[in-house]
Structure formats: structure tokens, C-alpha cells
N, C-alpha and C. Protein backbone atom coordinates (compact mmCIF):
# COMPACT_ATOMS: atom_id res chain seq x y z
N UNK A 1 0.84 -1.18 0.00
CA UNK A 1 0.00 0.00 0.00
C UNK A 1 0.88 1.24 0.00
N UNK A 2 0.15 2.04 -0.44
CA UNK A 2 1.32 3.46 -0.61
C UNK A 2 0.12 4.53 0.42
N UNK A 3 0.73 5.92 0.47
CA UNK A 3 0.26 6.98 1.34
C UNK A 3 -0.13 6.72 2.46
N UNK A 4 0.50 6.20 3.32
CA UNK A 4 0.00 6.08 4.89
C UNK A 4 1.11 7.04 5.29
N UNK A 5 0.63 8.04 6.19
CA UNK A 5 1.43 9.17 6.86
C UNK A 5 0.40 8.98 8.39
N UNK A 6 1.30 9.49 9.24
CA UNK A 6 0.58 10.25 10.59
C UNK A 6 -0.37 10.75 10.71
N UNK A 7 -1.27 11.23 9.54
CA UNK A 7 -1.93 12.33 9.85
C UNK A 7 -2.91 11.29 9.19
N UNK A 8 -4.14 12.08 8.66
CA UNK A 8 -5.35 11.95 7.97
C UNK A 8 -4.97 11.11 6.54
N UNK A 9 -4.98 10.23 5.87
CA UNK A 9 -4.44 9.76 4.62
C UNK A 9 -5.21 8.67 4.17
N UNK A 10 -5.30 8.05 3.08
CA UNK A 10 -5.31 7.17 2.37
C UNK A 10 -4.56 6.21 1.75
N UNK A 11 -4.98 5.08 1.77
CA UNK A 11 -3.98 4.03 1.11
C UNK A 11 -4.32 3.13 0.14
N UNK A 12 -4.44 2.92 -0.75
CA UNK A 12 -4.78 1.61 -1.97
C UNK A 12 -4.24 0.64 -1.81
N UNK A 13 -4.13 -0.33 -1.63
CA UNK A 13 -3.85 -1.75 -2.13
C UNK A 13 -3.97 -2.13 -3.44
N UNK A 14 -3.07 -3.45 -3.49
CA UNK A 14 -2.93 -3.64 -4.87
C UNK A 14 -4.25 -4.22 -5.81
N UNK A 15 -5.16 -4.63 -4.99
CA UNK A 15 -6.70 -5.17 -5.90
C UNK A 15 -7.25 -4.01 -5.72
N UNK A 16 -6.72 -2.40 -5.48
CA UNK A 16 -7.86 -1.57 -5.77
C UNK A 16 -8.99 -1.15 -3.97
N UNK A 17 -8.45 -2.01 -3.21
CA UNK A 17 -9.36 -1.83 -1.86
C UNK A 17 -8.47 -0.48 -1.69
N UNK A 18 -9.45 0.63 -0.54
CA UNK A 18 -9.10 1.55 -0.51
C UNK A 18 -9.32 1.67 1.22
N UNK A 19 -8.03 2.29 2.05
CA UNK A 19 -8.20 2.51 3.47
C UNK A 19 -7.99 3.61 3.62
N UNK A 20 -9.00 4.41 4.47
CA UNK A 20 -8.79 5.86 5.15
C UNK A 20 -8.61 5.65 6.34
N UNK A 21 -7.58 6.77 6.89
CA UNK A 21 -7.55 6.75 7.96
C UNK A 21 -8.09 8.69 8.19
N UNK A 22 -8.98 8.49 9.39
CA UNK A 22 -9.56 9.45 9.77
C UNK A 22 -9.48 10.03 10.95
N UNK A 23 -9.09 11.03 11.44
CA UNK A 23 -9.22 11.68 12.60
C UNK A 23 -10.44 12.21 13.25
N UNK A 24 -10.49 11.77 14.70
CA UNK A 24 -11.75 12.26 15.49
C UNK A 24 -12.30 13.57 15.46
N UNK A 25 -13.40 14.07 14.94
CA UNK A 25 -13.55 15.68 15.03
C UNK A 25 -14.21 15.90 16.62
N UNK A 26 -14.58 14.97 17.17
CA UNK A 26 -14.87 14.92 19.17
C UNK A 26 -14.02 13.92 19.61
N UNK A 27 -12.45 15.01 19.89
CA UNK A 27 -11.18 13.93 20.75
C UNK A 27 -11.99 13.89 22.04
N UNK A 28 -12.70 14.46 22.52
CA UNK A 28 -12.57 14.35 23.84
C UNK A 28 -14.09 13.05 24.04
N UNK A 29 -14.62 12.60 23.03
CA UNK A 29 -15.22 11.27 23.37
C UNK A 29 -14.55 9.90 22.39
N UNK A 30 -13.38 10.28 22.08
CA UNK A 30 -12.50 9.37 21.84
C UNK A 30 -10.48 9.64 22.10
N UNK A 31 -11.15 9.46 23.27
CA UNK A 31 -9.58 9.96 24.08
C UNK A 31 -8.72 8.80 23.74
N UNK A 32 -8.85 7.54 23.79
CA UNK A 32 -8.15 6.39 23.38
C UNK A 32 -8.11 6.07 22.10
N UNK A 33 -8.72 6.42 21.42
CA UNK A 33 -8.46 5.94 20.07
C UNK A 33 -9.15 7.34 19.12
N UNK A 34 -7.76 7.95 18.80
CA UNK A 34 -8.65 9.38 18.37
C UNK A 34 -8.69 9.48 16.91
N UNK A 35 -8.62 8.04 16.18
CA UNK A 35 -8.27 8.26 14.80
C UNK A 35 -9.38 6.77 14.28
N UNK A 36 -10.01 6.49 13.04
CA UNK A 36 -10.43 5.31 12.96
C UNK A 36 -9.78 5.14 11.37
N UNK A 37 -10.06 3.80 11.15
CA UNK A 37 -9.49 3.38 9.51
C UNK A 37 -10.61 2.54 9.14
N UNK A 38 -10.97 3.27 7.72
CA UNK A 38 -12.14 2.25 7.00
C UNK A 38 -11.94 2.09 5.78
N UNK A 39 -12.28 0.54 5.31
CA UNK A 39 -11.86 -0.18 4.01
C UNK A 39 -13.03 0.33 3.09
N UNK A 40 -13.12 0.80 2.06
CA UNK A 40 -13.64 0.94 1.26
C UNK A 40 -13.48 -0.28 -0.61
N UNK A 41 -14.42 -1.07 -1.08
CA UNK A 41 -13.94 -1.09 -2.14
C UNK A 41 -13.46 -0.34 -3.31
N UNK A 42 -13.17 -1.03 -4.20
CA UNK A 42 -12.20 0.02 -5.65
C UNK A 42 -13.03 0.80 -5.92
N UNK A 43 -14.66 0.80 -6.12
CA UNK A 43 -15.62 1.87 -6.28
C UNK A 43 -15.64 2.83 -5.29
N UNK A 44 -15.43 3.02 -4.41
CA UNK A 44 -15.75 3.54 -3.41
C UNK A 44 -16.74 3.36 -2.26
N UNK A 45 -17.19 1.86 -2.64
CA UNK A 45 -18.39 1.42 -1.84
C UNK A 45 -17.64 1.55 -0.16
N UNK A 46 -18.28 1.95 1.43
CA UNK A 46 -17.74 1.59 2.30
C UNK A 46 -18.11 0.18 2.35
N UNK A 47 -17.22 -0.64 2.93
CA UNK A 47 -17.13 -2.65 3.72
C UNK A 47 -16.89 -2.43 5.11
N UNK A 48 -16.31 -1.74 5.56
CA UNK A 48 -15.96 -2.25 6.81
C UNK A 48 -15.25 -1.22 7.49
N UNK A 49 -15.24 -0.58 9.09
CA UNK A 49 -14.46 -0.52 10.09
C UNK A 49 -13.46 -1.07 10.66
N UNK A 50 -12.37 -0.73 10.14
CA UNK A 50 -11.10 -1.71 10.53
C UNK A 50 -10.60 -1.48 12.41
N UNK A 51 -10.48 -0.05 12.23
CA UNK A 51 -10.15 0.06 13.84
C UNK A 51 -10.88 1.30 13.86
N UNK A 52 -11.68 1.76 15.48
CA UNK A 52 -11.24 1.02 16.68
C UNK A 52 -11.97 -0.64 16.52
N UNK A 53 -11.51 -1.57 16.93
CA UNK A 53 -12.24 -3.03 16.87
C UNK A 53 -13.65 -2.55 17.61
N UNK A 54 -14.62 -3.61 17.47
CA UNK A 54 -15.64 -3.39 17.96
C UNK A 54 -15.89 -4.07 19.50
N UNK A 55 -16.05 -3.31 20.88
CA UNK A 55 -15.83 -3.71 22.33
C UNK A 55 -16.08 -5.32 21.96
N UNK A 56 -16.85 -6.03 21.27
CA UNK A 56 -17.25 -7.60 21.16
C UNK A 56 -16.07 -8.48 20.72
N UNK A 57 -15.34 -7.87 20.46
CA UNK A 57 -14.11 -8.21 19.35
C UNK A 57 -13.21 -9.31 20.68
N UNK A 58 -13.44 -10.30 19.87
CA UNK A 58 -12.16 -11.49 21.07
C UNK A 58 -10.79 -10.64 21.34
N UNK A 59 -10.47 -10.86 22.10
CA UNK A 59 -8.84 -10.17 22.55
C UNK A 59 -7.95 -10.83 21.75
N UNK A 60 -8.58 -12.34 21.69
CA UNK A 60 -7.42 -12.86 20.20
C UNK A 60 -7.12 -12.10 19.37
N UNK A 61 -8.18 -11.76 18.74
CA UNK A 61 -8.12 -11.68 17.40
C UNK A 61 -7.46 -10.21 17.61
N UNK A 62 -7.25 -9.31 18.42
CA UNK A 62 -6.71 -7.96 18.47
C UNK A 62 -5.34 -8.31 18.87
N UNK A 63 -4.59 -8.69 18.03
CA UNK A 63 -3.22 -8.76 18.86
C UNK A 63 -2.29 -7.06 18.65
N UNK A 64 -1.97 -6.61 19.87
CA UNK A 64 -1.72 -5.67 20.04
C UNK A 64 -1.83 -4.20 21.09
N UNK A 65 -3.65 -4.57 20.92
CA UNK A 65 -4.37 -3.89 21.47
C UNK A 65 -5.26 -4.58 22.37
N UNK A 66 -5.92 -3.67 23.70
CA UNK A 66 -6.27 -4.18 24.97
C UNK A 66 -7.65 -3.19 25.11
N UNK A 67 -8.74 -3.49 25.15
CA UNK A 67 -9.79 -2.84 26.15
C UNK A 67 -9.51 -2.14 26.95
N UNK A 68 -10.09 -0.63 27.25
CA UNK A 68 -9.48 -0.11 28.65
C UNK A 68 -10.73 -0.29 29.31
N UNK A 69 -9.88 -0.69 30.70
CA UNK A 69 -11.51 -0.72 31.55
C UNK A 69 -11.85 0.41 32.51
């Protein structure tokens, strides 16, 4: 994937899927996770919420990241 920076950006993959990453416009009701990333297909259709995971999300499957309680 190309254009992933720090900030606000986009990235393509090579089949054309498309990831934004987005910054919180209310940090202060996302103090832990103040940015989200969503997959879009090659059209631009949205698929999916990549992060923040969803609270249901097994701890497996998040390797990395932890629930705050």
C-alpha cells in the first residue's frame, strides 16, 4: 500500500481496496483511540471498520491492542 502518513491519509492496495484513515472531530469522546481506519472497495463502496475493533471483538483476534476498563 502506498500513502499512509501520521496524519489523515489514504492508502490503496494492490486489488484496488481503498483505506482511510480518519481523525476524530470529538477527541474528547475518543480519548483512546482518536483516529479510525475504514476499508472501502475500488468503487468507493464503504465494507468495513477496521479500527477502533468493535468492544465484542475477542482479545485474540486484536493482537496488540487491549480494552481499557
Amino acid at each position: 500500500m502506498t500513502g499512509v502518513s501520521d496524519s489523515d491519509s489514504v492508502a490503496v492496495a494492490k486489488d484496488g481496496t481503498i483505506f482511510v484513515k480518519m481523525a476524530s472531530l470529538v477527541p474528547q469522546l475518543h480519548e483512546a483511540m482518536p483516529w479510525q481506519v475504514r476499508r472501502f472497495d475500488k468503487s468507493g463502496k464503504y465494507q468495513k471498520t477496521i479500527l477502533p475493533y468493535a468492544p465484542s471483538t475477542e482479545p485474540s483476534k486484536t493482537p496488540g491492542f487491549r480494552l481499557i476498563d
